[in-house]
C-alpha atoms as a PDB file:
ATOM      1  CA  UNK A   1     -23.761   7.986  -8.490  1.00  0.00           C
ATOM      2  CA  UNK A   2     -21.677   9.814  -5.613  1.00  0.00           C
ATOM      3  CA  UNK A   3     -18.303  10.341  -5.567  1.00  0.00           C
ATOM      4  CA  UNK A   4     -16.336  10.209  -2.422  1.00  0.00           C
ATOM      5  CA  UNK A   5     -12.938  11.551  -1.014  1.00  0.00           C
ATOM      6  CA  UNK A   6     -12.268   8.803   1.621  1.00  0.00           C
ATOM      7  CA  UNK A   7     -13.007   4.796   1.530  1.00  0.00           C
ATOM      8  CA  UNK A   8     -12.156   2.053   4.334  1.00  0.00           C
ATOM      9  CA  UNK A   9     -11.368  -1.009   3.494  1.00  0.00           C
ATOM     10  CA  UNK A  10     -11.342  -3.885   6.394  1.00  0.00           C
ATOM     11  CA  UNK A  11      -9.376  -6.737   5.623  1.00  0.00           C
ATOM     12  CA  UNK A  12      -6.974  -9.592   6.628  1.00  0.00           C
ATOM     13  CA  UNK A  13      -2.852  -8.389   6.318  1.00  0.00           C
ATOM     14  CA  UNK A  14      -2.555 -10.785   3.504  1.00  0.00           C
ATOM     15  CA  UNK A  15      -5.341  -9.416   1.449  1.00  0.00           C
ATOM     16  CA  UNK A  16      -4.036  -6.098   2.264  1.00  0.00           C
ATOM     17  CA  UNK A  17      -0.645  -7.188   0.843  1.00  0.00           C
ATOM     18  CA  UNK A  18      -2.077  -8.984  -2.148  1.00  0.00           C
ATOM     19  CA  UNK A  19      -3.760  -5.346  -3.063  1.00  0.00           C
ATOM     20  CA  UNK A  20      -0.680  -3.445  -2.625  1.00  0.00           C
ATOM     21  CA  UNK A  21       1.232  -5.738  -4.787  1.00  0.00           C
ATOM     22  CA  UNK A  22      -1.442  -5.239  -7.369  1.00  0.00           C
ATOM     23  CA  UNK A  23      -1.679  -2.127  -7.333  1.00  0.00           C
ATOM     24  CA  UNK A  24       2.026  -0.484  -6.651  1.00  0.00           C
ATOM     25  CA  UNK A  25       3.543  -3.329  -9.157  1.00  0.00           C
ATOM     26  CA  UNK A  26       5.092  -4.884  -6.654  1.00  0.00           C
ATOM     27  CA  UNK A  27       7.362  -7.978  -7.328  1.00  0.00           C
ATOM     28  CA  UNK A  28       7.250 -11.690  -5.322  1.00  0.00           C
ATOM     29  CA  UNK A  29      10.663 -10.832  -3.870  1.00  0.00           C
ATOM     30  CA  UNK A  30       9.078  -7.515  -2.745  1.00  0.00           C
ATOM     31  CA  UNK A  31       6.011  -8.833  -1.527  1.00  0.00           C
ATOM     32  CA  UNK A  32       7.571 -11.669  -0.324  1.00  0.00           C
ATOM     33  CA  UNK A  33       9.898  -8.531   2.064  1.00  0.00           C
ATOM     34  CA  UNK A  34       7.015  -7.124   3.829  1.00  0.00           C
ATOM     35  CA  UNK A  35       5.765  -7.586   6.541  1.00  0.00           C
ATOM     36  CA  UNK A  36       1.722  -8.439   7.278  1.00  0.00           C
ATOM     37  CA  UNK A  37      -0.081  -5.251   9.490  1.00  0.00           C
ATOM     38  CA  UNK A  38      -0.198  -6.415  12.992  1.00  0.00           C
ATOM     39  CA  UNK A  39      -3.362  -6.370  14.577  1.00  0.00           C
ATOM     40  CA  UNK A  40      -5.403  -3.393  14.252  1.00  0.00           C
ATOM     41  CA  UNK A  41      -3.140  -1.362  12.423  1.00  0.00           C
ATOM     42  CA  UNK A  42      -4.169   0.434   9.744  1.00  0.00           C
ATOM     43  CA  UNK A  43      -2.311   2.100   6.166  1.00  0.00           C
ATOM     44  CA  UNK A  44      -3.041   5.084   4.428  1.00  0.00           C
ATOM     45  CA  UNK A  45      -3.017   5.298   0.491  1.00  0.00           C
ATOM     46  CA  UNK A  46      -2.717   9.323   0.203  1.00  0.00           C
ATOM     47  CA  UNK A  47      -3.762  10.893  -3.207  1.00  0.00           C
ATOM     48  CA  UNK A  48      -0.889  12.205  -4.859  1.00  0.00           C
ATOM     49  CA  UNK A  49      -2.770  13.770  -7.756  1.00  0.00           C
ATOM     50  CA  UNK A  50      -5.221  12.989  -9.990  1.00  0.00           C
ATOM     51  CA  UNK A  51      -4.293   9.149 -10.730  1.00  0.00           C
ATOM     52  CA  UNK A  52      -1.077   8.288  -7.855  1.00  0.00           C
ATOM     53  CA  UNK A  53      -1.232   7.832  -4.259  1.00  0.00           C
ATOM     54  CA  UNK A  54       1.551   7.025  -1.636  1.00  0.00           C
ATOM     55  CA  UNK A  55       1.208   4.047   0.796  1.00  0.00           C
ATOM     56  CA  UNK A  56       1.551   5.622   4.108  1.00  0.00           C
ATOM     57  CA  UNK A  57       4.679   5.119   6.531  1.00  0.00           C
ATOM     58  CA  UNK A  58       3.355   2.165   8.472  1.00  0.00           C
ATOM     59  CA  UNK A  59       4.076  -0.496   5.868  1.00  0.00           C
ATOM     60  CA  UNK A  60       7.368  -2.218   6.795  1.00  0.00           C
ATOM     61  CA  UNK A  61       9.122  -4.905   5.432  1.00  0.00           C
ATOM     62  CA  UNK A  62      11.182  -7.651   7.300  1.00  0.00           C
ATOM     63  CA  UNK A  63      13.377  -6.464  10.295  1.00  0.00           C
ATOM     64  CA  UNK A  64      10.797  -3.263  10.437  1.00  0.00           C
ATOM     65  CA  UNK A  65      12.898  -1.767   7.832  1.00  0.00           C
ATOM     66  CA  UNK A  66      10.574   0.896   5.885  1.00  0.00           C
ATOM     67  CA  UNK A  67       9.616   0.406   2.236  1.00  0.00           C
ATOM     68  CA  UNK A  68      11.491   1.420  -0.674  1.00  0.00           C
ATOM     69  CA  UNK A  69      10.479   4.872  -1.948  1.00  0.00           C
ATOM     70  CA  UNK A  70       9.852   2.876  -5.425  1.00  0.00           C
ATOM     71  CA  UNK A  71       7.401   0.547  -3.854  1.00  0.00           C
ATOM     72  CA  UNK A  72       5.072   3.378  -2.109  1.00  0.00           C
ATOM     73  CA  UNK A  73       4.482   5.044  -4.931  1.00  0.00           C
ATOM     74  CA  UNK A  74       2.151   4.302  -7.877  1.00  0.00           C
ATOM     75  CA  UNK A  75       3.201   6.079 -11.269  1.00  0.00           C
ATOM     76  CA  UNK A  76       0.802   6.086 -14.038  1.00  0.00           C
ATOM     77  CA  UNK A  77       1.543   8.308 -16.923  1.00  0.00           C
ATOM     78  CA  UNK A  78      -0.797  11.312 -17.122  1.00  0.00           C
END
């Protein structure tokens, strides 16, 4: 069993958004504010430490308004 520092995940924007919901807690009326990737575009989860990782700046929500700090952010208790 390897362990590996970087994974790629290909997907459609709305799968993309259903897994950052899941997994930065996000609420309907959050998910519901951002915005699909366009075409081609990619985001970043960057490791944090040991268990959190930041969603990288190209997630934007409705009027290309960044993301709350809140909702890039995982926080799991150590």
């Amino acid at each position: 069993r390897h362990r590996y520092d970087n994974y790629i995940i290909v997907t459609h924007g709305l799968t993309m958004r259903c897994i950052c919901m899941y997994y930065f807690k996000w609420t309907v009326e959050e998910f519901n504010l951002v915005l699909n990737p366009d075409n081609c575009e990619f985001w970043t989860l960057q490791k944090m430490d040991s268990r959190n990782y930041r969603l990288g700046e190209t997630a934007h929500m409705r009027g290309k308004q960044p993301l709350a700090s809140h909702m890039r952010c995982t926080h799991h208790a150590q």
